[in-house]
Protein backbone atom coordinates (compact mmCIF):
# COMPACT_ATOMS: atom_id res chain seq x y z
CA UNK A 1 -22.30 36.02 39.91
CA UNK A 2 -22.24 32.54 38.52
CA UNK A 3 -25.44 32.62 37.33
CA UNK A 4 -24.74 35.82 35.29
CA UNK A 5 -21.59 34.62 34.21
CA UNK A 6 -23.54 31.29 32.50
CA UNK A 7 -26.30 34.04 30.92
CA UNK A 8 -23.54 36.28 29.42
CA UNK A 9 -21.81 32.78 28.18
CA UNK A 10 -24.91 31.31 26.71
CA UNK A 11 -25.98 34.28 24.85
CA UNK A 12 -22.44 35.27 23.65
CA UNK A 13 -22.35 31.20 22.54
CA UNK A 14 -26.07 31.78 20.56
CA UNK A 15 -24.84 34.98 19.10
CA UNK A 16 -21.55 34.01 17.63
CA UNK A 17 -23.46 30.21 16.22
CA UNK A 18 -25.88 32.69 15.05
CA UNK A 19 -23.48 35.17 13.36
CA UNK A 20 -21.88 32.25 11.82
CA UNK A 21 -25.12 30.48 10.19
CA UNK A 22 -25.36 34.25 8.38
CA UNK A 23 -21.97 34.35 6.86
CA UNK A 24 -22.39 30.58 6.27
CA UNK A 25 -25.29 31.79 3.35
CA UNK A 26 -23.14 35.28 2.59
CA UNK A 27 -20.87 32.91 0.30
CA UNK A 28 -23.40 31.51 -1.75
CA UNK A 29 -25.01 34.68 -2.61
CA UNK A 30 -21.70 36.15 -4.06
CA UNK A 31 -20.61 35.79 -7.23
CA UNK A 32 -17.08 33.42 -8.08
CA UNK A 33 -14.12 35.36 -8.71
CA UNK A 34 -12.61 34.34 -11.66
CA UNK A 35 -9.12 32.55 -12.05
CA UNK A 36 -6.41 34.28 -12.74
CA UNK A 37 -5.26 34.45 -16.18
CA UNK A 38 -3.18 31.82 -16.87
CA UNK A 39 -0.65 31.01 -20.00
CA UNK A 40 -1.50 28.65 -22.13
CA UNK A 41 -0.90 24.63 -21.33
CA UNK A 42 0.72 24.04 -24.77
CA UNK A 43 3.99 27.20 -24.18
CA UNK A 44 4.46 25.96 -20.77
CA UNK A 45 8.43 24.98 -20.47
CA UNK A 46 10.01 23.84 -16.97
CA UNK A 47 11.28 27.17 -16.37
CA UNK A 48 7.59 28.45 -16.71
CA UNK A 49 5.77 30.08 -13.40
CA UNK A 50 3.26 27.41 -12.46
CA UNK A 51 2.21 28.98 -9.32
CA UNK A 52 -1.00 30.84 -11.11
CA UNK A 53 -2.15 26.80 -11.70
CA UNK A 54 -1.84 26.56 -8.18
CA UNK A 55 -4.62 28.76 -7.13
CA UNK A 56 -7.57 26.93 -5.90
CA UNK A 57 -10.06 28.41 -8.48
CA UNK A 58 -8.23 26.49 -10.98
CA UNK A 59 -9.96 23.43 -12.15
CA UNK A 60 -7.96 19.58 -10.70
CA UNK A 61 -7.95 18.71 -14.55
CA UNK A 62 -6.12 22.27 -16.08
CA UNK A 63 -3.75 21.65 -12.63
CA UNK A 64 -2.89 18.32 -13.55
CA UNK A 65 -2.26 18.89 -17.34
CA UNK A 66 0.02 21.87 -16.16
CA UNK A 67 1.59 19.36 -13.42
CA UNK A 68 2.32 16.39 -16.44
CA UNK A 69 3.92 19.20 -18.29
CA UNK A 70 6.24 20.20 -15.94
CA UNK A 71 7.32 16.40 -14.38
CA UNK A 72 7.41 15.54 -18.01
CA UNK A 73 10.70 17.50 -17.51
CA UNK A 74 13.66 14.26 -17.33
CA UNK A 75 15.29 16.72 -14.87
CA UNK A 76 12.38 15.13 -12.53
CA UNK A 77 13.11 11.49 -13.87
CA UNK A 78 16.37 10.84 -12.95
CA UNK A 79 16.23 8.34 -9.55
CA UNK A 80 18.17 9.51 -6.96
CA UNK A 81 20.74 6.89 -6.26
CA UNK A 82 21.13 7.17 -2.75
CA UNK A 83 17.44 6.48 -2.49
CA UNK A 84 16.73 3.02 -1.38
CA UNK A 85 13.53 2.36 -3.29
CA UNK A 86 15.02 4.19 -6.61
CA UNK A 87 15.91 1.23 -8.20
CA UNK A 88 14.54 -1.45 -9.68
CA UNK A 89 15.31 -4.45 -7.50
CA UNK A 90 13.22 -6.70 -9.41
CA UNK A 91 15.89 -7.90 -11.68
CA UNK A 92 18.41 -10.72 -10.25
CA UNK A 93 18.93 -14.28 -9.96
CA UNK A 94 16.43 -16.75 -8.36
CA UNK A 95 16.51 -18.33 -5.31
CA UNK A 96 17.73 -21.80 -6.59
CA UNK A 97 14.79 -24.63 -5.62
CA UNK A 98 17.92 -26.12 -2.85
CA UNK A 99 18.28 -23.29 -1.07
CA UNK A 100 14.72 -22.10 -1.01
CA UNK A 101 14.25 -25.56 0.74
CA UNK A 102 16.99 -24.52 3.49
CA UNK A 103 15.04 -21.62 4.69
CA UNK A 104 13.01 -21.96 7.79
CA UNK A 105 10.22 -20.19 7.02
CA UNK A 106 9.94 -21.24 3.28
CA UNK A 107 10.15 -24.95 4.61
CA UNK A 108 6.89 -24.00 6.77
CA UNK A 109 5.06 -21.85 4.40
CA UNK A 110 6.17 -23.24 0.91
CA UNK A 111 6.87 -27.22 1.46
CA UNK A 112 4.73 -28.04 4.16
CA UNK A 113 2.97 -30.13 2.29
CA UNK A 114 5.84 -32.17 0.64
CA UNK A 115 7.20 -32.26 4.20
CA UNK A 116 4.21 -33.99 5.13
CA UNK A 117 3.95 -36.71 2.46
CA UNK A 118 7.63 -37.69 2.94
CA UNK A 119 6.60 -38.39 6.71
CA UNK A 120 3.44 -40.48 5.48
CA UNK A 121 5.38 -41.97 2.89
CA UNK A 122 8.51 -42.76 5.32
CA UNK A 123 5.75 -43.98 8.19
CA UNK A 124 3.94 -46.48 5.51
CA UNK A 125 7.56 -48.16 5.03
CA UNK A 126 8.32 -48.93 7.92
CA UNK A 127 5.26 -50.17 8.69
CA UNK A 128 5.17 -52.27 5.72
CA UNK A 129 8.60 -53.51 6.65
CA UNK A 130 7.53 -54.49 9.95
CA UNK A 131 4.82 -56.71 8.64
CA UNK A 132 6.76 -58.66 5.84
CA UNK A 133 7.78 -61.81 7.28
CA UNK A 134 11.36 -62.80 8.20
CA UNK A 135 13.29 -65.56 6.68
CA UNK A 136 14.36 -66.75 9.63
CA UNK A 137 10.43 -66.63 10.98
CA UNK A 138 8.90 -69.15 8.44
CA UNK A 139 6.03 -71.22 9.65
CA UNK A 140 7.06 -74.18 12.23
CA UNK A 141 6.94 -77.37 11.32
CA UNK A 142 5.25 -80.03 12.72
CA UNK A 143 6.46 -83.32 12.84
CA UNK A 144 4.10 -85.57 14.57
């Protein structure tokens, strides 16, 4: 019973890939349907029917010069306000140079290396201060 069961499931399997491989070359033998007739670009208006550019046997560049017609519409260029990327946020004050300093990660990212030349700066002071001599430390003198 298995057996038979794998024979009829094979040959049903062979049949239907080969079945497929036919209709596969059916397509290319017929002929292309035409689009459907469409209105001209130039009399489209927004309240047009755009749904004939739609069909897929329309060409990408007659859809997309139907498509700028209609968004050219300002009905579709008016943000929507409660949007949050609608705006343009780009505007504004800077972020002065003090308080750009004050922020954590800016002091890592941005001023690191300032940072870093203060500290050598700072470390060769004190380290010049520590060798100068002291008034107080003069040579000694010898009386003999």
């Amino acid at each position: 019973m298995a057996a038979e069961d794998k024979e009829a499931f094979l040959s049903r399997w062979s049949r239907l890939k080969q079945d497929q491989a036919r209709e596969d070359q059916l397509p290319a033998q017929k002929q292309e349907a035409p689009p459907p007739d469409l209105p001209p670009v130039d009399k489209l208006t927004p309240e047009s029917d755009f749904a004939p550019f739609m069909h897929p046997k329309v060409g990408d560049a007659l859809r997309r010069v139907a498509l700028k017609k209609l968004f050219a519409d300002p009905h579709f260029n008016v943000p929507d306000l409660n949007e949050a990327f609608s705006g343009d946020w780009t505007g504004g004050e800077p972020i002065s140079a003090e308080l750009l300093k004050t922020l954590n990660q800016a002091r890592t990212v941005l001023f690191r290396v300032e940072e870093e030349q203060k500290k050598k700066d700072e470390a060769r002071e004190v380290a010049a201060e520590e060798d100068k001599p002291k008034e107080g430390d003069g040579p000694a003198r010898q009386d003999a």
